[in-house]
Protein backbone atom coordinates (compact mmCIF):
# COMPACT_ATOMS: atom_id res chain seq x y z
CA UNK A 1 0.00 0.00 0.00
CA UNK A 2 1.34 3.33 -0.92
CA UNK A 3 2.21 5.39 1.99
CA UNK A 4 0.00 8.44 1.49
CA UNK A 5 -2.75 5.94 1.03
CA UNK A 6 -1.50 4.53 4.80
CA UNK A 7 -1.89 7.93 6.07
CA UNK A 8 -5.14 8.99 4.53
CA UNK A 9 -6.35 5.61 6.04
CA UNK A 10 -4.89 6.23 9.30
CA UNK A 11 -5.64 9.57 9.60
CA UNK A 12 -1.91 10.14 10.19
CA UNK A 13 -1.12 14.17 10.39
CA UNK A 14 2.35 14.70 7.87
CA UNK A 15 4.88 16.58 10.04
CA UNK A 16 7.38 16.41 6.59
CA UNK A 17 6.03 18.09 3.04
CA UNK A 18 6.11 15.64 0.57
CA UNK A 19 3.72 15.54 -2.41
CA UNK A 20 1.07 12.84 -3.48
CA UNK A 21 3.05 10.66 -5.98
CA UNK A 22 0.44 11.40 -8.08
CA UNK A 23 -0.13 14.41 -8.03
CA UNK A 24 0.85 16.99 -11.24
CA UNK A 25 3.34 19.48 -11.10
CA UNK A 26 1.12 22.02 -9.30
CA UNK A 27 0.99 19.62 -6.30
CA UNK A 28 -2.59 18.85 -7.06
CA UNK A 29 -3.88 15.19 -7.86
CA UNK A 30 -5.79 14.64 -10.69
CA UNK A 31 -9.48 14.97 -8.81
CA UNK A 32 -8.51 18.22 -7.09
CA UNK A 33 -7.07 20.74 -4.75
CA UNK A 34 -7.14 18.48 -2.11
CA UNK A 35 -3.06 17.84 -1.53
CA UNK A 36 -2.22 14.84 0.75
CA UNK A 37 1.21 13.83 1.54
CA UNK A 38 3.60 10.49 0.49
CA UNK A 39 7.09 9.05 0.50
CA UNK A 40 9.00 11.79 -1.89
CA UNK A 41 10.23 9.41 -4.80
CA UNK A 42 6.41 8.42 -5.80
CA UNK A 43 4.09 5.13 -4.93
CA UNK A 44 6.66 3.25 -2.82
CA UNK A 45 4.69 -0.07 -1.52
CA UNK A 46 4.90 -0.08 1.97
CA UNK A 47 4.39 -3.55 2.88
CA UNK A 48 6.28 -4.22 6.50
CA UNK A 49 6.60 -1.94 9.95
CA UNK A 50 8.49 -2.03 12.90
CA UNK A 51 7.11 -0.62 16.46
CA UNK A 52 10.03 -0.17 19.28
CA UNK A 53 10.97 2.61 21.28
CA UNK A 54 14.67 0.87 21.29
CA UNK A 55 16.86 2.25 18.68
CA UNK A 56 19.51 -0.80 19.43
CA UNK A 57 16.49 -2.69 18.37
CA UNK A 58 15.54 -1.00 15.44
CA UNK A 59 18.40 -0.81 13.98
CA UNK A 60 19.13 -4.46 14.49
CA UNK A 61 15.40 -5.77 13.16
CA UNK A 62 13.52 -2.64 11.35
CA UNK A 63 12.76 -3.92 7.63
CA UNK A 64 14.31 -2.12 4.82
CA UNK A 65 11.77 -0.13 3.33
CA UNK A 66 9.29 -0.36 6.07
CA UNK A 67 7.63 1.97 8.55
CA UNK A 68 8.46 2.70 12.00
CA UNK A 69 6.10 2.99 15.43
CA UNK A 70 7.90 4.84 18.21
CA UNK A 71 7.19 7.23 21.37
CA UNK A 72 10.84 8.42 20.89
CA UNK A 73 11.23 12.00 18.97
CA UNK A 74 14.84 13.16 19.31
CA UNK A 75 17.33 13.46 16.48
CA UNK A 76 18.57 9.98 17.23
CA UNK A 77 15.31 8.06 15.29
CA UNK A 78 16.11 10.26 12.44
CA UNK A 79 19.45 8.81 12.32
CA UNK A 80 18.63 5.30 13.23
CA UNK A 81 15.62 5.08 10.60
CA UNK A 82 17.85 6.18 7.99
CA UNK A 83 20.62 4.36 8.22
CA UNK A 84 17.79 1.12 8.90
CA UNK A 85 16.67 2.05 4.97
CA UNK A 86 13.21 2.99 6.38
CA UNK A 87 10.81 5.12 4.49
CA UNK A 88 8.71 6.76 6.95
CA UNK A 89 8.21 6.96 11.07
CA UNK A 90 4.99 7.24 12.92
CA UNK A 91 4.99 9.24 15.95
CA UNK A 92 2.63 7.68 18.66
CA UNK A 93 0.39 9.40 21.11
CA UNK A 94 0.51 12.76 19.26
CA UNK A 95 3.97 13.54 20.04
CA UNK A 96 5.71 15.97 17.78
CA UNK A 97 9.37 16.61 17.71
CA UNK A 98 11.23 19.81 17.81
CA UNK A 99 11.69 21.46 14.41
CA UNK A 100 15.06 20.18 13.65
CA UNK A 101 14.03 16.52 13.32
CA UNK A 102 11.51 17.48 11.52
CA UNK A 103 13.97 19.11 9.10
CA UNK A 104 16.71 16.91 8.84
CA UNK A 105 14.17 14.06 8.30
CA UNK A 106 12.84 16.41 5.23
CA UNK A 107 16.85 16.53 4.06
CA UNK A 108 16.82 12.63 4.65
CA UNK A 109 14.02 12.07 2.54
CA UNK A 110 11.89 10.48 5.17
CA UNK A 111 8.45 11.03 5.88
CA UNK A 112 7.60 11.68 9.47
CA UNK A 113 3.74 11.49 10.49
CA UNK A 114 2.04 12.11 14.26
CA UNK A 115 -0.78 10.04 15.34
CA UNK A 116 -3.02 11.04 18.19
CA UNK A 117 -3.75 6.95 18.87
CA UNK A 118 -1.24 4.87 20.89
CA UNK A 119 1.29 2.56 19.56
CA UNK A 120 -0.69 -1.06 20.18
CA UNK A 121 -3.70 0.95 18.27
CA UNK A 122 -1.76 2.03 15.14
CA UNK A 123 0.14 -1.49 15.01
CA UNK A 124 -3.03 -3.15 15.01
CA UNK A 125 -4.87 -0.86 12.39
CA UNK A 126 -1.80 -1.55 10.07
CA UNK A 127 -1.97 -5.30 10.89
CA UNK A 128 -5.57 -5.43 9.57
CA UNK A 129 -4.13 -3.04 6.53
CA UNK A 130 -1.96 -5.89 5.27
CA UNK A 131 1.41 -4.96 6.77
CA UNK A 132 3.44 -7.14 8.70
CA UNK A 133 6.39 -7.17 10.90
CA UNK A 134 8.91 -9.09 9.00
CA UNK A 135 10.46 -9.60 5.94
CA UNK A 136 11.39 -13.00 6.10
């Protein structure tokens, strides 16, 4: 599923800009002004996720490509999700980091959403979406 899609479904808030993959050049999809917000380099297929508050862990057993559940919003999960070839985090219990993760995530080119729901509810939700834990 691609990862706007997730978030429309969701009902994920983007904390990072990036455009509907298919969406025209005036950031507009084709039925409208109505601009969402997806992984920057168009319909990536998000198909795994990873919940942990433990970057050790994360960076150890996150799937390439896949999503990330976490409480934690320092600079660190920006770093760890990178380097862990992640394409977006999720941000549980509507906590927002300060404005330089937000920003270097941007410059990373990963997407970076806030949910108001707690970590066990947006695990689930994406369990019944299709996504699982591993990719093995």
């Amino acid at each position: 599923m691609e990862l706007h899609e997730l978030a429309r479904l969701l009902d994920l808030r983007p904390l990072t800009p990036t455009p509907d993959p298919h969406a025209d050049e005036s950031g507009y999809a084709d039925n409208g002004p109505e601009i969402t917000h997806g992984y920057p380099d168009g319909a990536a297929d998000i198909t795994h996720g990873y919940a942990s508050d433990l970057l050790s862990d994360v960076l150890a057993n996150a799937p390439d490509g896949g999503i990330l559940i976490t409480l934690q919003v320092h600079l660190n999960v920006i770093a760890v999700a990178s380097h862990a070839g992640l394409r977006a985090v999720i941000f549980s219990c509507g906590r927002i980091p300060e404005d330089d993760v937000i920003q270097k995530a941007a410059e990373e080119g990963l997407s970076l959403f806030v949910s108001s729901s707690d970590t066990f509810e947006i695990v689930g939700r994406l369990y019944e979406l299709g996504l699982r834990g591993s990719t093995a």
